[in-house]
C-alpha atoms as a PDB file:
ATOM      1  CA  UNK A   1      78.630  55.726 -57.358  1.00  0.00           C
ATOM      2  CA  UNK A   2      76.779  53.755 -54.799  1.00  0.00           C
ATOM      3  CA  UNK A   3      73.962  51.393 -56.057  1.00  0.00           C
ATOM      4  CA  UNK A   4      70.836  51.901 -55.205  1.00  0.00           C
ATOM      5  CA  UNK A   5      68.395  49.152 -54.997  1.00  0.00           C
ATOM      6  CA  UNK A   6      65.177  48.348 -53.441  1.00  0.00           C
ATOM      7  CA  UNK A   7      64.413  46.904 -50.392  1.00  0.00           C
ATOM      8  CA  UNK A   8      62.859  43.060 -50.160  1.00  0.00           C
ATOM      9  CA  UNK A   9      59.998  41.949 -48.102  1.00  0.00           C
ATOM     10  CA  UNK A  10      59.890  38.354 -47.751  1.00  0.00           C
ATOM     11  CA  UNK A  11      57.066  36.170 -48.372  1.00  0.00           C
ATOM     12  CA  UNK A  12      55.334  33.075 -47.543  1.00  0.00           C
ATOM     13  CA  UNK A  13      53.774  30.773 -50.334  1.00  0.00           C
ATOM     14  CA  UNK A  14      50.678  28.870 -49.107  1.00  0.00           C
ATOM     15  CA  UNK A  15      53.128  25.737 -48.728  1.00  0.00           C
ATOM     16  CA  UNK A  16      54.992  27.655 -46.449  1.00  0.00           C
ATOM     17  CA  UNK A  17      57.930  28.466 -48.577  1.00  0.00           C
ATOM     18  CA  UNK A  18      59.526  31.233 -48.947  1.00  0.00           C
ATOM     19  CA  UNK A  19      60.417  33.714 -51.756  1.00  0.00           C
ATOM     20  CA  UNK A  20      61.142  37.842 -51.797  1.00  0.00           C
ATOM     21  CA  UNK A  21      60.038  40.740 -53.273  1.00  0.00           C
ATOM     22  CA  UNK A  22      60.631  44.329 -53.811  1.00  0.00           C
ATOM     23  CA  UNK A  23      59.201  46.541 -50.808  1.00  0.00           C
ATOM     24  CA  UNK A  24      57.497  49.178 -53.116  1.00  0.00           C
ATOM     25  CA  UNK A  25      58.231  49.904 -56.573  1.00  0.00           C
ATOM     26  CA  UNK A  26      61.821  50.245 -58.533  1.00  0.00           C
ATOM     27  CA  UNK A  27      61.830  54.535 -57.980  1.00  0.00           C
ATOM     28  CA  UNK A  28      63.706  57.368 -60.340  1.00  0.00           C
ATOM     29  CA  UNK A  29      65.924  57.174 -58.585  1.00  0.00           C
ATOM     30  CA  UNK A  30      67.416  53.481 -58.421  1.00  0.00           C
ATOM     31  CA  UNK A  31      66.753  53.151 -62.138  1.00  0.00           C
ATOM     32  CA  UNK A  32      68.986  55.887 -62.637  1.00  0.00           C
ATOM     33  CA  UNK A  33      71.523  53.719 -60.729  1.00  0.00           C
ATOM     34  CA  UNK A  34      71.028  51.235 -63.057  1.00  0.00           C
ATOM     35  CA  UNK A  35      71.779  53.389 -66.191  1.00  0.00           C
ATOM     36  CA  UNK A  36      74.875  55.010 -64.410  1.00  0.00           C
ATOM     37  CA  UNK A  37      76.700  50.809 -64.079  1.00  0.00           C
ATOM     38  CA  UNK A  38      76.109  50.536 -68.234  1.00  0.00           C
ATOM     39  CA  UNK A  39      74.367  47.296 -67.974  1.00  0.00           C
ATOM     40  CA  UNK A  40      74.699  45.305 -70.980  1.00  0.00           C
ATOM     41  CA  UNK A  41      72.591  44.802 -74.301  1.00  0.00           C
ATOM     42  CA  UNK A  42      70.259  42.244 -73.812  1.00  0.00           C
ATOM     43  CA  UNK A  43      70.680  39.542 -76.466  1.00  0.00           C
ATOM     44  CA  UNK A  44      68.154  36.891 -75.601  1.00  0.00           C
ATOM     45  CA  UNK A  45      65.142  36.481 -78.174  1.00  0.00           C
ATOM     46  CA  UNK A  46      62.506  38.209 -76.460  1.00  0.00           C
ATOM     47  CA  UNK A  47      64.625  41.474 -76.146  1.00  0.00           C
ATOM     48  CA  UNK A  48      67.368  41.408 -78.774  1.00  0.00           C
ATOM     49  CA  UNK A  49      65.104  44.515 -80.300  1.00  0.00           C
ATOM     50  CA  UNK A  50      66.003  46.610 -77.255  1.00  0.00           C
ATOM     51  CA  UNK A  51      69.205  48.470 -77.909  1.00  0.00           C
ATOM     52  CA  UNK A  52      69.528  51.221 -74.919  1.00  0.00           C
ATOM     53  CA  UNK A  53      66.940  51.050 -71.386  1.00  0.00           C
ATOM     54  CA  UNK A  54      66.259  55.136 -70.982  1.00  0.00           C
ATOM     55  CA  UNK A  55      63.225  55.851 -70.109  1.00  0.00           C
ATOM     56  CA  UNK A  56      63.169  58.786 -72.977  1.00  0.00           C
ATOM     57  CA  UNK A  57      62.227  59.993 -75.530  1.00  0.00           C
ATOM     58  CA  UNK A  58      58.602  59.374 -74.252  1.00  0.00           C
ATOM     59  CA  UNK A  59      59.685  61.175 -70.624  1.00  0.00           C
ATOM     60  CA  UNK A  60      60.708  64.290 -71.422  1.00  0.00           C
ATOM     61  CA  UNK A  61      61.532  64.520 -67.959  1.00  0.00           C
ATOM     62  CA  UNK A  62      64.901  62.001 -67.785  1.00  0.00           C
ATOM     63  CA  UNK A  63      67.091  62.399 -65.917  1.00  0.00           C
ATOM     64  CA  UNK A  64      64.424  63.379 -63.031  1.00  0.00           C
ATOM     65  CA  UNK A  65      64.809  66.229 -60.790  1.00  0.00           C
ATOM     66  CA  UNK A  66      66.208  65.655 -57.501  1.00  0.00           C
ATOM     67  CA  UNK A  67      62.418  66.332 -56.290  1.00  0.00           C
ATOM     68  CA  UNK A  68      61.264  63.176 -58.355  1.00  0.00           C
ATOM     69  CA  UNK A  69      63.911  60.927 -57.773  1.00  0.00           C
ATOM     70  CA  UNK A  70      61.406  59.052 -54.617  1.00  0.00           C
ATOM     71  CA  UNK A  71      58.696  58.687 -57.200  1.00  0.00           C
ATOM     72  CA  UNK A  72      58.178  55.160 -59.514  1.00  0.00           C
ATOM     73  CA  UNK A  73      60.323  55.062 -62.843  1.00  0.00           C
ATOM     74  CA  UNK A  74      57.873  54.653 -65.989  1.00  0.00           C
ATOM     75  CA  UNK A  75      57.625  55.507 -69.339  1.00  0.00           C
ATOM     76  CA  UNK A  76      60.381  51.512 -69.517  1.00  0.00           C
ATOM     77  CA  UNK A  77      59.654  48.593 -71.682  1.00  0.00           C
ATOM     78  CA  UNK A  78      58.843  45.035 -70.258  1.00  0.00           C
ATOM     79  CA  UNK A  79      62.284  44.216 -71.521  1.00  0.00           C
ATOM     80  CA  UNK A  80      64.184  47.893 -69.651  1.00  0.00           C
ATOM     81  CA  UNK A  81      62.073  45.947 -66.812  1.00  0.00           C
ATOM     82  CA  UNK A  82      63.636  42.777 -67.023  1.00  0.00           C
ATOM     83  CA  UNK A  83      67.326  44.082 -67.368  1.00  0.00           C
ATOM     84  CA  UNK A  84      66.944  46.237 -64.323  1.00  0.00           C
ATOM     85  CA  UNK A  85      65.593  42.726 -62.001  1.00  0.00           C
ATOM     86  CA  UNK A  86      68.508  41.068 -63.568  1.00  0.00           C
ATOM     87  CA  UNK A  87      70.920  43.671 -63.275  1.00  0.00           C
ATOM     88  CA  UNK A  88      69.729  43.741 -59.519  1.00  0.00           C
ATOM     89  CA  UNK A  89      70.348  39.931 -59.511  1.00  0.00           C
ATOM     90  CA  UNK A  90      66.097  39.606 -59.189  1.00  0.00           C
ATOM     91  CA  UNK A  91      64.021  38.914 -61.595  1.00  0.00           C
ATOM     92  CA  UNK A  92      60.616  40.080 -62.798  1.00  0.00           C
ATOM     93  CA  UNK A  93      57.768  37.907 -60.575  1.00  0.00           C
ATOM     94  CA  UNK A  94      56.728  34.761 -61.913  1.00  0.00           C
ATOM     95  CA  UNK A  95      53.712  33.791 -63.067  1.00  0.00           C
ATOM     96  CA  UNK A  96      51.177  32.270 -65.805  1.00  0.00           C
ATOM     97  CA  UNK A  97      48.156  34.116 -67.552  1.00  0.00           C
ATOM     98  CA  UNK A  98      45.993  31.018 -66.909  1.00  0.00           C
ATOM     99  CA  UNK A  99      47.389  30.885 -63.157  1.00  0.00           C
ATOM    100  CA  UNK A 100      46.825  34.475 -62.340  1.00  0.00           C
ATOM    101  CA  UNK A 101      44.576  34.412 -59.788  1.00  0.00           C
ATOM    102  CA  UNK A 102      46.776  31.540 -58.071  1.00  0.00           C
ATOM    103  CA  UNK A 103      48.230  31.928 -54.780  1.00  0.00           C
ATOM    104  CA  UNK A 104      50.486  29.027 -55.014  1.00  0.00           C
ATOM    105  CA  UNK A 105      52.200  29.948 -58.138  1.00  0.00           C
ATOM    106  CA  UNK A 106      51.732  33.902 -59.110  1.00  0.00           C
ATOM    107  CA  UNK A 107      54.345  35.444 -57.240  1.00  0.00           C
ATOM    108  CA  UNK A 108      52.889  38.835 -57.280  1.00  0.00           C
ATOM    109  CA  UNK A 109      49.063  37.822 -56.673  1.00  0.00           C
ATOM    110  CA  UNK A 110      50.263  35.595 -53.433  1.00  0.00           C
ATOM    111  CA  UNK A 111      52.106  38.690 -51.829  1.00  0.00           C
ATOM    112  CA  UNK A 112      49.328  41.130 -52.867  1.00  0.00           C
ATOM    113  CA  UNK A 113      46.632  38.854 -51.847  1.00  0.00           C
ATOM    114  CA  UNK A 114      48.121  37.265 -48.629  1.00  0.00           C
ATOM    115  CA  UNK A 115      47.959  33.822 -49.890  1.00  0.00           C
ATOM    116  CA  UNK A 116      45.007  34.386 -51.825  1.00  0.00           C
ATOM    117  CA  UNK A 117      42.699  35.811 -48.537  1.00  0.00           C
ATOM    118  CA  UNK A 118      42.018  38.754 -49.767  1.00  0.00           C
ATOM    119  CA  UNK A 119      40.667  41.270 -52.414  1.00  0.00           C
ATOM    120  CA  UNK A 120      42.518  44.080 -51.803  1.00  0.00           C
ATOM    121  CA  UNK A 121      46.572  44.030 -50.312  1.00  0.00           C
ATOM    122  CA  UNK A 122      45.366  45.977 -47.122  1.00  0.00           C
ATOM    123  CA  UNK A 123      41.924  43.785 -46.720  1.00  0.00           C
ATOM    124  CA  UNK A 124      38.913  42.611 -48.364  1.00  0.00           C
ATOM    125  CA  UNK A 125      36.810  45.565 -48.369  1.00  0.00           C
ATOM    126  CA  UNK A 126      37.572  48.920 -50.789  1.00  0.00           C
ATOM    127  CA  UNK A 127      38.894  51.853 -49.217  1.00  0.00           C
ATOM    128  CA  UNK A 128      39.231  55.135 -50.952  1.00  0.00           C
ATOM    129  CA  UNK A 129      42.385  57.366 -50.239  1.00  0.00           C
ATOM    130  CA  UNK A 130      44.254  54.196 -49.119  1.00  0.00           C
ATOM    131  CA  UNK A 131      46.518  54.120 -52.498  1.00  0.00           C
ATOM    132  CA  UNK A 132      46.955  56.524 -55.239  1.00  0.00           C
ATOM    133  CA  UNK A 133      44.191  55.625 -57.908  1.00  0.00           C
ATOM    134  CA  UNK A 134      41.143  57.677 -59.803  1.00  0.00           C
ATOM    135  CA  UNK A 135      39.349  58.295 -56.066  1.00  0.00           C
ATOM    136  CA  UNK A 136      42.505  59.596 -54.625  1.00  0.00           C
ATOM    137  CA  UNK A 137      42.285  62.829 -57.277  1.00  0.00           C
ATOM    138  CA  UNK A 138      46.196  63.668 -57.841  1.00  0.00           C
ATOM    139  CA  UNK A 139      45.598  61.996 -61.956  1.00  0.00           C
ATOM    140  CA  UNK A 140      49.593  61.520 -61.847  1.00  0.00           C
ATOM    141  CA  UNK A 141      51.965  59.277 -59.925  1.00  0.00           C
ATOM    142  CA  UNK A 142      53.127  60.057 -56.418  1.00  0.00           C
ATOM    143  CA  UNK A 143      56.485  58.889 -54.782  1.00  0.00           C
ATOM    144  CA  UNK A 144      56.766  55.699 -53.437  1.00  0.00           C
ATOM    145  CA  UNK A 145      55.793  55.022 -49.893  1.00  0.00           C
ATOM    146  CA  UNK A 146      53.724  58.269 -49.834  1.00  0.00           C
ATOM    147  CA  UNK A 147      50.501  56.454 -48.837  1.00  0.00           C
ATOM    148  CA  UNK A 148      51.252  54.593 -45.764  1.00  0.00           C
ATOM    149  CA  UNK A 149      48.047  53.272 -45.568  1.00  0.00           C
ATOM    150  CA  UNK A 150      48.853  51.876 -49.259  1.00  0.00           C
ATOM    151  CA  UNK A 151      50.151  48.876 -47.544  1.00  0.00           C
ATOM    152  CA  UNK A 152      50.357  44.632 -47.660  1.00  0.00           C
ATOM    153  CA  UNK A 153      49.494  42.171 -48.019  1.00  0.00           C
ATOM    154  CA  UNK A 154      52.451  41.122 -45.891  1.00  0.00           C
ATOM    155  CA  UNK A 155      53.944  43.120 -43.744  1.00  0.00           C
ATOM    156  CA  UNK A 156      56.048  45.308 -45.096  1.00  0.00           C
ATOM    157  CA  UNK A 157      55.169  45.684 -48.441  1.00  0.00           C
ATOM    158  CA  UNK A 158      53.938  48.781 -50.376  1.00  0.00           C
ATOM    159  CA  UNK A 159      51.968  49.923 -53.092  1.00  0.00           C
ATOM    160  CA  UNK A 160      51.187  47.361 -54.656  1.00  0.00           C
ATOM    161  CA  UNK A 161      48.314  48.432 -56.380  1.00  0.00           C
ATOM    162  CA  UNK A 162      47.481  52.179 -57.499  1.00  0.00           C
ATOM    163  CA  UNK A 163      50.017  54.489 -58.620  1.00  0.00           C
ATOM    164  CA  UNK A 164      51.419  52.068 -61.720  1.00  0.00           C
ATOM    165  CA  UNK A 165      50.575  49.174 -63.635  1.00  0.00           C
ATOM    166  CA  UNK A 166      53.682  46.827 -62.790  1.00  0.00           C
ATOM    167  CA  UNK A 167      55.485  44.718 -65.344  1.00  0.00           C
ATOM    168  CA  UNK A 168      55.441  40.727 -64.281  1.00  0.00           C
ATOM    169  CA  UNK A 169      57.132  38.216 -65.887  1.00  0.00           C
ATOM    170  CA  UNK A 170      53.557  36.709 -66.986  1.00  0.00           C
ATOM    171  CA  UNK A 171      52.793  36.188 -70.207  1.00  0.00           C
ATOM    172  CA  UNK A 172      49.465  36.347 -72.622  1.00  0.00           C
ATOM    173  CA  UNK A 173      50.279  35.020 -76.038  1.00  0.00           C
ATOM    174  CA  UNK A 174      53.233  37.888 -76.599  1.00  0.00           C
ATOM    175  CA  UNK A 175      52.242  40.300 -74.263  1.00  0.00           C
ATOM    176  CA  UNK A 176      53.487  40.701 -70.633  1.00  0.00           C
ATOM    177  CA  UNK A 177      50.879  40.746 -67.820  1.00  0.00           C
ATOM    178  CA  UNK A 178      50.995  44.126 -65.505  1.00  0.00           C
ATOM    179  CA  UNK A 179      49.261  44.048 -62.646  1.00  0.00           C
ATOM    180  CA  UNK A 180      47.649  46.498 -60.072  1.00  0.00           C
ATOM    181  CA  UNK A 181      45.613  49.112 -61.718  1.00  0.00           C
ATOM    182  CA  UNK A 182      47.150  52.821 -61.750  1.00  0.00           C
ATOM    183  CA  UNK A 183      46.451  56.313 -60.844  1.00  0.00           C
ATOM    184  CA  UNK A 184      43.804  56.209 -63.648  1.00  0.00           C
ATOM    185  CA  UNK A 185      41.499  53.277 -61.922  1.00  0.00           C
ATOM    186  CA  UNK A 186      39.297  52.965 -59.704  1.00  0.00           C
ATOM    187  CA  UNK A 187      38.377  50.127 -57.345  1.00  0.00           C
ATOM    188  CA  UNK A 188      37.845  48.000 -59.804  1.00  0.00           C
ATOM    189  CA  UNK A 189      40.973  47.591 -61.419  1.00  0.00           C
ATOM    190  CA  UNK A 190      43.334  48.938 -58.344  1.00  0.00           C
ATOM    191  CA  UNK A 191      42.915  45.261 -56.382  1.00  0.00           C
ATOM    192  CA  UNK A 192      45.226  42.236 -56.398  1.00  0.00           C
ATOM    193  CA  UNK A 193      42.403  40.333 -58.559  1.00  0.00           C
ATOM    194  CA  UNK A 194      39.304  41.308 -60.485  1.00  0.00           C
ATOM    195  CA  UNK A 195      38.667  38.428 -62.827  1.00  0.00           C
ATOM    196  CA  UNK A 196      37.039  41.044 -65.331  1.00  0.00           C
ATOM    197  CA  UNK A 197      40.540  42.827 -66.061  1.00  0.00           C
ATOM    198  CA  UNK A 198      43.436  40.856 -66.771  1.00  0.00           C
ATOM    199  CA  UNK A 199      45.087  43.317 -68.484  1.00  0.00           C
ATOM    200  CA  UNK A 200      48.859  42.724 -70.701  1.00  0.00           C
ATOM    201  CA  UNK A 201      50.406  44.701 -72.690  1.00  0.00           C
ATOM    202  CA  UNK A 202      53.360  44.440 -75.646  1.00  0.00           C
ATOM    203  CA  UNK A 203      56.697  44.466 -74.826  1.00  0.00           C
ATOM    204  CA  UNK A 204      57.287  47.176 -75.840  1.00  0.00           C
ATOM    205  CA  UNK A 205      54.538  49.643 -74.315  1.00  0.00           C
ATOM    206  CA  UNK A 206      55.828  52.586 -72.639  1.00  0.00           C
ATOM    207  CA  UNK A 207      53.108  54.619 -70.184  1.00  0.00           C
ATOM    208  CA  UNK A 208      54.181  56.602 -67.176  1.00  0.00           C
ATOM    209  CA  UNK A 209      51.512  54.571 -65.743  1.00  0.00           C
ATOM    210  CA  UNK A 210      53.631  51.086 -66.126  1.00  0.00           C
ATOM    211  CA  UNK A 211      56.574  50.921 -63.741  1.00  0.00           C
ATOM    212  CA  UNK A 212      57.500  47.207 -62.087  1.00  0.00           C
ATOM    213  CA  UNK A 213      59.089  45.633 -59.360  1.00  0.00           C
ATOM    214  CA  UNK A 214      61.006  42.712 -58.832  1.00  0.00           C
ATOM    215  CA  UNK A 215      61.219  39.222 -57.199  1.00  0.00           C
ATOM    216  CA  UNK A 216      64.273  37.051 -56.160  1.00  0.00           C
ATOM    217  CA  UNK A 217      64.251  33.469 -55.155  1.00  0.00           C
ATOM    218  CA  UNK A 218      64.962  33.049 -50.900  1.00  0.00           C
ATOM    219  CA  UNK A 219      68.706  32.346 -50.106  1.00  0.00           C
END
């Protein structure tokens, strides 16, 4: 079966260098690629504990139907995240809790925030109806690239905030930092920074409205 992975934007750091990261988030339908290889137990100490990555039992609805297979993967652990970015030879974006507002070390924050410019990944002022959260009205996830206006901060580069929380490799004692806000927020959460909600969950958390996406050093 062909794999099916997601498409990298690259990005600038502040220092000019360069680093990539996945176009939108990992969808239905490329984590079902991943489960169709049989990618090996984990066996490192953070995610020994994890013995299979389906998304189930929590989503009743796995394996999708061919209708859902554009729309984000959720209801997977951080560690189901971190197999897939390996598995995809990526990685989950770097980062530090204390540095998460950073531009010159948060992977994610720098790409959503264009080097740390601005608020929002499509500018500095709110707009409502740009990406999928509690102003947009649907209350559930929509497929990936669906918002167009959903877009930056480089170019390129797609919902990254709305829709899902996304899994980073960011820690907060020994919980994993998501980031973006969801379907359920409003402009307050759904924004590359709001000092007020740093928001991590455990490991082992499983929401519909936590998918992730991945990050991969420049060759």
């Amino acid at each position: 079966a062909e794999v099916l992975l997601t498409e990298m934007i690259e990005i600038t750091w502040p220092s000019g260098d360069k680093y990539l990261i996945d176009k939108t988030t990992v969808t239905k339908e490329q984590y079902m690629s991943f489960l169709s290889s049989s990618p090996a137990s984990q066996t490192d100490e953070f995610c020994s504990w994890n013995t299979d990555y389906l998304p189930s039992p929590d989503d009743n609805n796995w394996p999708p139907p061919k209708e859902k297979y554009s729309y984000p993967v959720g209801f997977v652990d951080w560690c189901d995240a971190k197999a897939y970015c390996e598995w995809a030879k990526k990685r989950l974006c770097s980062g530090t809790y204390s540095g998460y507002s950073d531009a010159n070390s948060d992977e994610w924050y720098n790409a959503c925030s264009k080097n740390g410019t601005q608020m929002y990944p499509y500018g500095n002022d709110y707009q409502s109806g740009y990406c999928n959260d509690s102003n947009n009205g649907v209350g559930d996830t929509v497929a990936v690239l669906s918002m167009p206006n959903c877009k930056g901060g480089f170019e390129g580069l797609f919902d990254m905030v709305g829709n899902q929380w996304q899994w980073t490799g960011s820690m907060k004692d020994d919980d994993r930092v998501v980031r973006g806000g969801t379907y359920n927020h409003g402009n307050d959460y759904s924004s590359c920074y709001d000092g007020t909600h740093k928001t991590s969950y455990p490991k082992t958390s499983k929401s519909n409205a936590v998918g992730f996406r991945c990050c991969k050093d420049a060759q």
